[in-house]
Protein backbone atom coordinates (compact mmCIF):
# COMPACT_ATOMS: atom_id res chain seq x y z
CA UNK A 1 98.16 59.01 155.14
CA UNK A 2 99.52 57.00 152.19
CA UNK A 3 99.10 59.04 148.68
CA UNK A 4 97.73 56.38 145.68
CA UNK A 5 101.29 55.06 144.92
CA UNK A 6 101.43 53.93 147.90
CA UNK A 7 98.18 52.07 148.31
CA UNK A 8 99.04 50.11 144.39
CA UNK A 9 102.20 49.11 145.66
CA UNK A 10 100.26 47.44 148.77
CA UNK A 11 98.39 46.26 146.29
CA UNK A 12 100.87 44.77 143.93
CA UNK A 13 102.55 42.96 147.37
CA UNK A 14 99.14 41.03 147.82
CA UNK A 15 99.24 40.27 144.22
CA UNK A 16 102.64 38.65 144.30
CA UNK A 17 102.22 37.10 147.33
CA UNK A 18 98.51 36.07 148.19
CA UNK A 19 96.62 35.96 144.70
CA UNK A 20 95.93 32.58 143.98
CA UNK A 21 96.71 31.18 147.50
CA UNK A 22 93.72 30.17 150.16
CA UNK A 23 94.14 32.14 153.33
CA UNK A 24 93.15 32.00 156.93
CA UNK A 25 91.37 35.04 158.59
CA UNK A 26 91.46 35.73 161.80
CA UNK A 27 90.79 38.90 163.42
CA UNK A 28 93.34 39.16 167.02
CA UNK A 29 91.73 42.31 167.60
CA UNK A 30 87.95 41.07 167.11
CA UNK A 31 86.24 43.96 165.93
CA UNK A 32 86.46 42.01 162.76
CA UNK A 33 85.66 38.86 164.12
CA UNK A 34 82.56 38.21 161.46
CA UNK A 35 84.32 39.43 158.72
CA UNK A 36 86.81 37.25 159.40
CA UNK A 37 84.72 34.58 159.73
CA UNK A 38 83.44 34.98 155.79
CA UNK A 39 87.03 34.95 154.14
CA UNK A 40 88.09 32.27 156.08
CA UNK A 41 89.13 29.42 153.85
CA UNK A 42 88.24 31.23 150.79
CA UNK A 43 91.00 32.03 147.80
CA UNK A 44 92.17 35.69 147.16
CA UNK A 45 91.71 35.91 143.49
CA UNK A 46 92.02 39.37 142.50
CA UNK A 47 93.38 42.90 144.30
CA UNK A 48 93.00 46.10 143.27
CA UNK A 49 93.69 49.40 144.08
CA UNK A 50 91.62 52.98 143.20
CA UNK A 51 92.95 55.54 144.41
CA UNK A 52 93.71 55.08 147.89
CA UNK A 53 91.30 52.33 148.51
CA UNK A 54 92.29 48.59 148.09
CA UNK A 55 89.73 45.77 147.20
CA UNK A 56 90.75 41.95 147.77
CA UNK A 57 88.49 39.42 145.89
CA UNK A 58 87.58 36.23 147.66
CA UNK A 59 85.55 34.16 144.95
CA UNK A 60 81.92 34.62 144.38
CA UNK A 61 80.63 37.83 145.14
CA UNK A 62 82.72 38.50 148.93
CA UNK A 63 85.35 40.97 148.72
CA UNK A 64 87.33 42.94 151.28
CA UNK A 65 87.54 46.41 151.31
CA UNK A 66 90.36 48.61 153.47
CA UNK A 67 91.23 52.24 153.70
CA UNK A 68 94.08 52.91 155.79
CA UNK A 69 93.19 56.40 156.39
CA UNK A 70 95.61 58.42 158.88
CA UNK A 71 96.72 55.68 160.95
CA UNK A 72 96.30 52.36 159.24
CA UNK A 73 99.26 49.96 157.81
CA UNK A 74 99.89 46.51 156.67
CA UNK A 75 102.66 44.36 158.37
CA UNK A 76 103.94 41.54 156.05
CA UNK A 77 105.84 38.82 157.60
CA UNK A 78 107.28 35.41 156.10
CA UNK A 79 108.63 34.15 153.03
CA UNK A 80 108.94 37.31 151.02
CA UNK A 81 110.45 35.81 147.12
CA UNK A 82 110.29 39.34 145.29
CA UNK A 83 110.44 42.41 146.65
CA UNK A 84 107.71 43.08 148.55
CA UNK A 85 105.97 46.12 147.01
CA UNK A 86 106.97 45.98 143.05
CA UNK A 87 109.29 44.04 140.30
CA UNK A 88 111.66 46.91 139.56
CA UNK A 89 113.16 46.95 135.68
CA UNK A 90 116.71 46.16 137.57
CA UNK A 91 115.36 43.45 139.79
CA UNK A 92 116.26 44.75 143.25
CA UNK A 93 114.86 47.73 145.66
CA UNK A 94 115.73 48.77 148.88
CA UNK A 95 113.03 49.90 151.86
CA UNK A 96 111.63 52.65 150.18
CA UNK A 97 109.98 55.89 152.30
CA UNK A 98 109.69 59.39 152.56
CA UNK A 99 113.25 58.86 154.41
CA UNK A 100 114.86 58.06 151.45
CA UNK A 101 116.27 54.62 149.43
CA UNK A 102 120.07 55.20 148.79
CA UNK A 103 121.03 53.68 145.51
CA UNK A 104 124.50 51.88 146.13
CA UNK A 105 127.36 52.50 144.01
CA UNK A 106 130.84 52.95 144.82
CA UNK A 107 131.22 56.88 144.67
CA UNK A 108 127.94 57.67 146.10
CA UNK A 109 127.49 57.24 149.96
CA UNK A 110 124.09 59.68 150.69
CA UNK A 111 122.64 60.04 154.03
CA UNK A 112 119.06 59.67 154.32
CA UNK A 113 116.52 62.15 155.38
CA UNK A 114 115.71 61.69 158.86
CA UNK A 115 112.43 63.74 159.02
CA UNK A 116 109.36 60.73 157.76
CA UNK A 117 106.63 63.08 157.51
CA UNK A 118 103.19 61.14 156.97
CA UNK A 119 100.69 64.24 156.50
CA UNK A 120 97.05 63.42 156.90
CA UNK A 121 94.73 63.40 154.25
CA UNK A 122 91.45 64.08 155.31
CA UNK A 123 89.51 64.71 152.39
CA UNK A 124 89.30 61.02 151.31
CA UNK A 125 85.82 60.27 149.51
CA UNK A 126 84.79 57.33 151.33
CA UNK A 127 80.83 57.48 150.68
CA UNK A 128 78.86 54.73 151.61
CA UNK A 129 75.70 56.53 150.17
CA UNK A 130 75.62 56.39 146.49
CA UNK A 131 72.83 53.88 144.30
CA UNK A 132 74.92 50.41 144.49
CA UNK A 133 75.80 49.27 140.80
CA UNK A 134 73.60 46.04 139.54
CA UNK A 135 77.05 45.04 137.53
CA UNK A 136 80.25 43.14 138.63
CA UNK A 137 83.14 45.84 139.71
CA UNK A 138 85.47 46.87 137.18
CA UNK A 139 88.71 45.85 138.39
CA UNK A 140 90.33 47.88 135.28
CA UNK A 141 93.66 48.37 133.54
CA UNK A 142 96.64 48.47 135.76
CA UNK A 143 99.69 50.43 134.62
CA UNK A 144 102.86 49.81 135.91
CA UNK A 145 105.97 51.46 133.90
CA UNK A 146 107.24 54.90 134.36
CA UNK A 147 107.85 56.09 131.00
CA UNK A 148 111.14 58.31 131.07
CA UNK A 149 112.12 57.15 134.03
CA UNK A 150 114.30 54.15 133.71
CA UNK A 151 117.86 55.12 134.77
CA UNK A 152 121.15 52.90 134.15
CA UNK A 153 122.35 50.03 135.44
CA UNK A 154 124.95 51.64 137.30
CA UNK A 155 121.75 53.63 139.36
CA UNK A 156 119.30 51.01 139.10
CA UNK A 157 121.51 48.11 139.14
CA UNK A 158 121.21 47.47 143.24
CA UNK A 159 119.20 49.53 145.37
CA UNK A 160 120.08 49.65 149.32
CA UNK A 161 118.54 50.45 152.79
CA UNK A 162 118.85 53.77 154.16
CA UNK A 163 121.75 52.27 156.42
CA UNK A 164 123.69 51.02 153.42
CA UNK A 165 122.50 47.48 153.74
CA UNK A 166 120.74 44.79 151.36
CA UNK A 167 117.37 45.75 152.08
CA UNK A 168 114.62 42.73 153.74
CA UNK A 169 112.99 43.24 150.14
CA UNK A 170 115.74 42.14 148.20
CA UNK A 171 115.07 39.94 145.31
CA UNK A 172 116.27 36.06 145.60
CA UNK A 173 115.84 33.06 147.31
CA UNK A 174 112.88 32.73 149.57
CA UNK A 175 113.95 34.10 153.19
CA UNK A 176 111.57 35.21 156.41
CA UNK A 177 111.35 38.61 156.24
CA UNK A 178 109.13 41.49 158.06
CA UNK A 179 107.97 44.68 156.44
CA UNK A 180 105.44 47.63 156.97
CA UNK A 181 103.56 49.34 154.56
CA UNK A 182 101.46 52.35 154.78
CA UNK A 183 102.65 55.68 153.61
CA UNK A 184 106.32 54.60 154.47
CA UNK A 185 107.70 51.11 153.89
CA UNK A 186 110.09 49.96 156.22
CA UNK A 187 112.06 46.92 157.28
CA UNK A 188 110.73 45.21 160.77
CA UNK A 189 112.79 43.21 163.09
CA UNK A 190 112.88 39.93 161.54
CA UNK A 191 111.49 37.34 163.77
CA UNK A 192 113.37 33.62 163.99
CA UNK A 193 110.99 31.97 166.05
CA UNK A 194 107.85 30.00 164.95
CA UNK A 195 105.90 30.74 161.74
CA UNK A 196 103.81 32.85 161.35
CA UNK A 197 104.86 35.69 164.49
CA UNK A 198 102.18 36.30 167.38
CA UNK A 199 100.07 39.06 165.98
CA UNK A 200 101.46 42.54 167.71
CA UNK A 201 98.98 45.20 168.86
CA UNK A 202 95.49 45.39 167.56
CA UNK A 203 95.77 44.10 164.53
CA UNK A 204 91.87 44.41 162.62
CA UNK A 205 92.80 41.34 160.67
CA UNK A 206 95.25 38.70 159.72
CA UNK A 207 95.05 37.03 156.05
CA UNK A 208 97.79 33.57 156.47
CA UNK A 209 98.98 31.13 154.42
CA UNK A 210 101.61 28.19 154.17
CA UNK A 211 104.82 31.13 153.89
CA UNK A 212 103.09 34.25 154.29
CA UNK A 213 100.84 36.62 156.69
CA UNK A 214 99.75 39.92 156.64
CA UNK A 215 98.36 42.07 159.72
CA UNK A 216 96.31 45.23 159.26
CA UNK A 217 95.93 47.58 162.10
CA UNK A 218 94.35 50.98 162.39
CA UNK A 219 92.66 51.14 158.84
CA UNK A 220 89.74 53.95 158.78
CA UNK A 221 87.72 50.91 156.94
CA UNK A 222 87.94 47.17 156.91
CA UNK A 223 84.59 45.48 155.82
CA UNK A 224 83.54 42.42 153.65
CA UNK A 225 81.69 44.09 151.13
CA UNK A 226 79.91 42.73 147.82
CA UNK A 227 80.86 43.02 143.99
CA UNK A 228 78.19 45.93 143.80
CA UNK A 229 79.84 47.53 146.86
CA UNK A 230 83.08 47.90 145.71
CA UNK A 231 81.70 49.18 142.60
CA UNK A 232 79.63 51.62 144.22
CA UNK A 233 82.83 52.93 145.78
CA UNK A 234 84.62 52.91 142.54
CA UNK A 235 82.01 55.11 141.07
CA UNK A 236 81.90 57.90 143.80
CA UNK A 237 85.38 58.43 143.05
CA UNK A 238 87.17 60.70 140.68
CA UNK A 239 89.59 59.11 138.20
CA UNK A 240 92.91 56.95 138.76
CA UNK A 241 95.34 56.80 136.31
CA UNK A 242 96.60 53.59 137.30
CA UNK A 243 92.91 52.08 137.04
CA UNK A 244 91.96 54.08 133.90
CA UNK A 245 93.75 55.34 131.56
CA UNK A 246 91.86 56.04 129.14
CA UNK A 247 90.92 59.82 127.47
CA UNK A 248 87.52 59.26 129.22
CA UNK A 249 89.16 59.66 132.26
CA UNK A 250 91.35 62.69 131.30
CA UNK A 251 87.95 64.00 129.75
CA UNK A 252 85.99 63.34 133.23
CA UNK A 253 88.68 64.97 135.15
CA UNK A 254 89.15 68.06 133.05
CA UNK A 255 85.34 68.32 132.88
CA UNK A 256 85.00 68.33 137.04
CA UNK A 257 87.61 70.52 137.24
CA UNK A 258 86.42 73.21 134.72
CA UNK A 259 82.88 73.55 136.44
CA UNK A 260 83.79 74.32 139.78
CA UNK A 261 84.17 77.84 141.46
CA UNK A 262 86.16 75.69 144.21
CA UNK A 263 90.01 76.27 144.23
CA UNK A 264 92.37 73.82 142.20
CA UNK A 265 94.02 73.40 145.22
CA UNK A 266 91.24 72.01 147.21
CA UNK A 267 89.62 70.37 144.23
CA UNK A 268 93.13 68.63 143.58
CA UNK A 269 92.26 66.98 147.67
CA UNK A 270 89.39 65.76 146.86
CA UNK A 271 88.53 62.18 146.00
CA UNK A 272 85.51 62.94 144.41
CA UNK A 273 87.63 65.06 141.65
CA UNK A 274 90.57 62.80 141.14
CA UNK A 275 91.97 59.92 143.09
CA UNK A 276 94.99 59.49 144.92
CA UNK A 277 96.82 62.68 145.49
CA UNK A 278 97.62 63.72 148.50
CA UNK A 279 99.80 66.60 150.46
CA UNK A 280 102.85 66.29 148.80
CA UNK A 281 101.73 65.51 144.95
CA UNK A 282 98.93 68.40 145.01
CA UNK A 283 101.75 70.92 146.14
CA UNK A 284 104.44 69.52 143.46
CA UNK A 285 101.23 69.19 140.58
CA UNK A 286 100.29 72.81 141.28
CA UNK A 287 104.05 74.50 140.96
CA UNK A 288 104.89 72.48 138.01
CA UNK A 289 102.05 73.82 136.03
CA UNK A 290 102.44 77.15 137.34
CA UNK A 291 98.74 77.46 138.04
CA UNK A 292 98.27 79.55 141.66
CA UNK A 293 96.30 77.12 144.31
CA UNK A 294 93.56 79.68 144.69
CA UNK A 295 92.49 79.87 141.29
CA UNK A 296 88.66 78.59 140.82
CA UNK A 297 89.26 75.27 138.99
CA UNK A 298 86.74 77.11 136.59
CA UNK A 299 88.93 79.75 135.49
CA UNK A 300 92.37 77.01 135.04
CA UNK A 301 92.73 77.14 131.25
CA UNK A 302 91.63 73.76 129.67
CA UNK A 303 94.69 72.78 128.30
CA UNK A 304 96.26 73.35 131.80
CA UNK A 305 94.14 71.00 133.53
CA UNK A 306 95.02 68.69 130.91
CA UNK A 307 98.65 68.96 131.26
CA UNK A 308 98.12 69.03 135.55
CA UNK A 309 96.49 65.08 134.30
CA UNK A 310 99.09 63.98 131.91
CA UNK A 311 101.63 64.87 134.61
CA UNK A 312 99.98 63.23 137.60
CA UNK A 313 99.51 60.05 135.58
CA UNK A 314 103.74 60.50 134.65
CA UNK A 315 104.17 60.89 138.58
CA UNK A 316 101.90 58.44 140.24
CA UNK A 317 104.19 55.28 137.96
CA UNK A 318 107.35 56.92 138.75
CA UNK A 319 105.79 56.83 142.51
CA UNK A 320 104.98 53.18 142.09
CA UNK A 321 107.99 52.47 140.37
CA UNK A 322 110.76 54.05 143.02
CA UNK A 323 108.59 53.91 145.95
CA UNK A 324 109.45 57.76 146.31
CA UNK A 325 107.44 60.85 145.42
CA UNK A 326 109.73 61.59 143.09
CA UNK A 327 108.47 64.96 141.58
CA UNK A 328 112.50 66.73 139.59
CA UNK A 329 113.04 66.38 135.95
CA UNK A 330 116.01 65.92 134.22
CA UNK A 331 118.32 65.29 137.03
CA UNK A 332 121.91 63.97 136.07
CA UNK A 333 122.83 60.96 137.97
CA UNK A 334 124.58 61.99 141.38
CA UNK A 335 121.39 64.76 141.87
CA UNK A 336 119.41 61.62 141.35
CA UNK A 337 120.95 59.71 143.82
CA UNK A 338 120.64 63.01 146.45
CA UNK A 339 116.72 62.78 145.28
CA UNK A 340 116.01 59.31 145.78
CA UNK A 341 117.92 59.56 149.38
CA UNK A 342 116.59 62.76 150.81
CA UNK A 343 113.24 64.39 150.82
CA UNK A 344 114.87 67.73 150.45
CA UNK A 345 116.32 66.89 147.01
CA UNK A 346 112.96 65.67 145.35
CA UNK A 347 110.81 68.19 145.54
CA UNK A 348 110.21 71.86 144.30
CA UNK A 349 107.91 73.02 146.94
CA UNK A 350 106.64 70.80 149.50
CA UNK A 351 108.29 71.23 152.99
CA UNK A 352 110.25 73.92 151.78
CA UNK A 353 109.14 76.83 153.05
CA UNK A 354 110.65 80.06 153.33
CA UNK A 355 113.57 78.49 151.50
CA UNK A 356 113.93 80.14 148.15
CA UNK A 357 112.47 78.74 144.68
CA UNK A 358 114.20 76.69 142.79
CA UNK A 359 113.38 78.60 139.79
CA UNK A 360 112.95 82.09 140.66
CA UNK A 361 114.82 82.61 143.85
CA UNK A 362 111.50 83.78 146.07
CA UNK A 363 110.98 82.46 149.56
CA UNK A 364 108.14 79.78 149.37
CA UNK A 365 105.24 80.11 151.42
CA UNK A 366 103.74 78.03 153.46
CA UNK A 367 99.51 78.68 154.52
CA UNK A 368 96.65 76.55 154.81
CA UNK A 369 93.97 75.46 152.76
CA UNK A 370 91.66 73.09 153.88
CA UNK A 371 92.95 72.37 156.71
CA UNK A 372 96.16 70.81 155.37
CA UNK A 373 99.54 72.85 154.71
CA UNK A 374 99.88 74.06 151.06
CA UNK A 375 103.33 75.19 149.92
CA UNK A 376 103.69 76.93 147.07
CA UNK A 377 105.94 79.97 144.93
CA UNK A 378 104.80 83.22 144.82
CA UNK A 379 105.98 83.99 141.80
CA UNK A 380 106.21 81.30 139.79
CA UNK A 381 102.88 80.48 140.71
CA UNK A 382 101.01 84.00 140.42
């Protein structure tokens, strides 16, 4: 299931290429025939992302909300001009996925992880049951750089495919291009026939205009909702950095956190608490600020669960920014270049287990909680 960096650089792709622009709907599969049927013809004029939910708006008070959940991704075909998920500070990326994005340069040649694990998140707020809000949604303040984590132009100059080659998202002159996003983004087999490509599978529904088309199959939600809808989502779910922020929402997070008797590393899962994390990020979160998974979010020192915010809000733009989960500090540049192109060089915990720590030298475990696998140290985390 795609963690919240994931779902902003979706939305970022429909800003670049579908804001502004009237689409046809069209839904191949037809269980979203009369959805369809309402966006049809109508403008996309805003899209925004909380958490791991996306909202498209379509003019007056019709918007379109989608949750991918476990299975769901978005297949962009046609004239891609930028890249396709966000403008990188050195103007080009490559596919970008837990398999890795090799950064070209003439001494480094890194293979690229072959194991794409997608985990599934199941603890996704999704309520549908909350008072709707009488006001307009607020679409809120999106943040897009990575502070402290530019590199040079020799690293971020050109970025490449896993295979070595100019990636399909490449920055330049319009081209046909096709690319999936969900929790991985990956290059599809560009298609030279006719404009746009028969829809493939069962794809929920198809937004199209003159250049571009997107597909979405397998979301867990796809629904034309109103302005007081999506803002009845919005309010059932804990705080994104990327949509706010502000101190209020390090305040409302800390404040969740610091009543509950549940364990951080549960209350980290849920989207009630604090939107967007996932698997991987609630494993990294937890070792870097040495807090044990089990502890009762009640009994996590104050300042901790301050500094477990600060640092998610520092992760989830480097995550937008790289396209990776990219969770090591102060890497020099050829251990950057081994992080960006294998999973087993970014992280300090997650899929490592029963390798030893990083830090301490203790085998990590590996147990679950909540259903979902939860890696942590031992030690370092006591």
């Amino acid at each position: 299931m795609p963690e919240g960096h994931s779902v902003h650089r979706i939305a970022r792709q429909f800003r670049h290429n579908f804001q502004g622009k009237t689409v046809r709907a069209s839904s191949p599969q037809g269980r979203f025939a009369e959805g369809a049927s309402v966006l049809d013809g109508r403008t996309i004029t805003d899209v925004d992302a909380v958490g791991k939910q996306m909202f498209m708006h379509f003019g007056d008070d019709v918007w379109l909300r989608v949750h991918l959940g476990m299975y769901g991704a978005w297949d962009f075909a046609g004239q891609i001009t930028t890249d396709p998920t966000i403008e990188s500070a050195a103007g080009r990326m490559g596919q970008t996925n837990q398999r890795g994005t090799v950064l070209a340069d003439a001494d480094a040649d890194a293979d690229a992880d072959a194991d794409a694990d997608a985990d599934a998140d199941t603890t996704d707020a999704d309520s549908d049951t909350a008072a709707p809000a009488s006001d307009a949604p607020r679409t809120g303040k999106r943040r897009v750089a990575a502070a402290g984590n530019k590199r040079d132009d020799v690293l971020l100059g050109e970025l490449r495919d896993a295979d070595g080659e100019d990636s399909v998202s490449s920055i330049g002159a319009p081209r046909r291009a096709r690319v999936r996003m969900a929790e991985q983004t990956k290059g599809l087999p560009e298609n030279d026939e006719t404009f746009p490509p028969e829809p493939v599978g069962a794809v929920r529904v198809r937004l199209l205009t003159d250049t571009t088309v997107a597909d979405l199959r397998g979301p867990t939600a796809c629904e034309v909702v109103t302005g007081a809808d999506v803002q009845r989502v919005i309010d059932s779910l804990g705080p994104d950095p990327q949509h706010d922020d502000t101190q209020a929402a390090e305040d409302r997070f800390t404040a969740t956190v610091r009543k509950k008797p549940t364990p951080i590393g549960l209350l980290l899962m849920d989207q009630k608490v604090v939107s967007g994390i996932g698997n991987v990020y609630r494993a990294e979160l937890l070792f870097r600020a040495k807090v044990n998974p089990h502890t009762p979010g009640k009994l996590v020192p104050q300042e901790t669960v301050r500094g477990i915010w600060r640092d998610w809000v520092r992760l989830l733009a480097i995550g937008i920014e790289t396209g990776q989960m990219m969770t090591m500090d102060d890497l020099d540049d050829e251990a950057y270049r081994l992080a960006m192109a294998s999973r087993a060089d970014r992280h300090w915990v997650y899929k490592r287990e029963g390798l030893p720590c990083r830090v301490c030298g203790t085998h990590i475990s590996l147990e679950e909680m909540g259903a979902r696998k939860l890696y942590w140290c031992p030690v370092c985390q006591a």
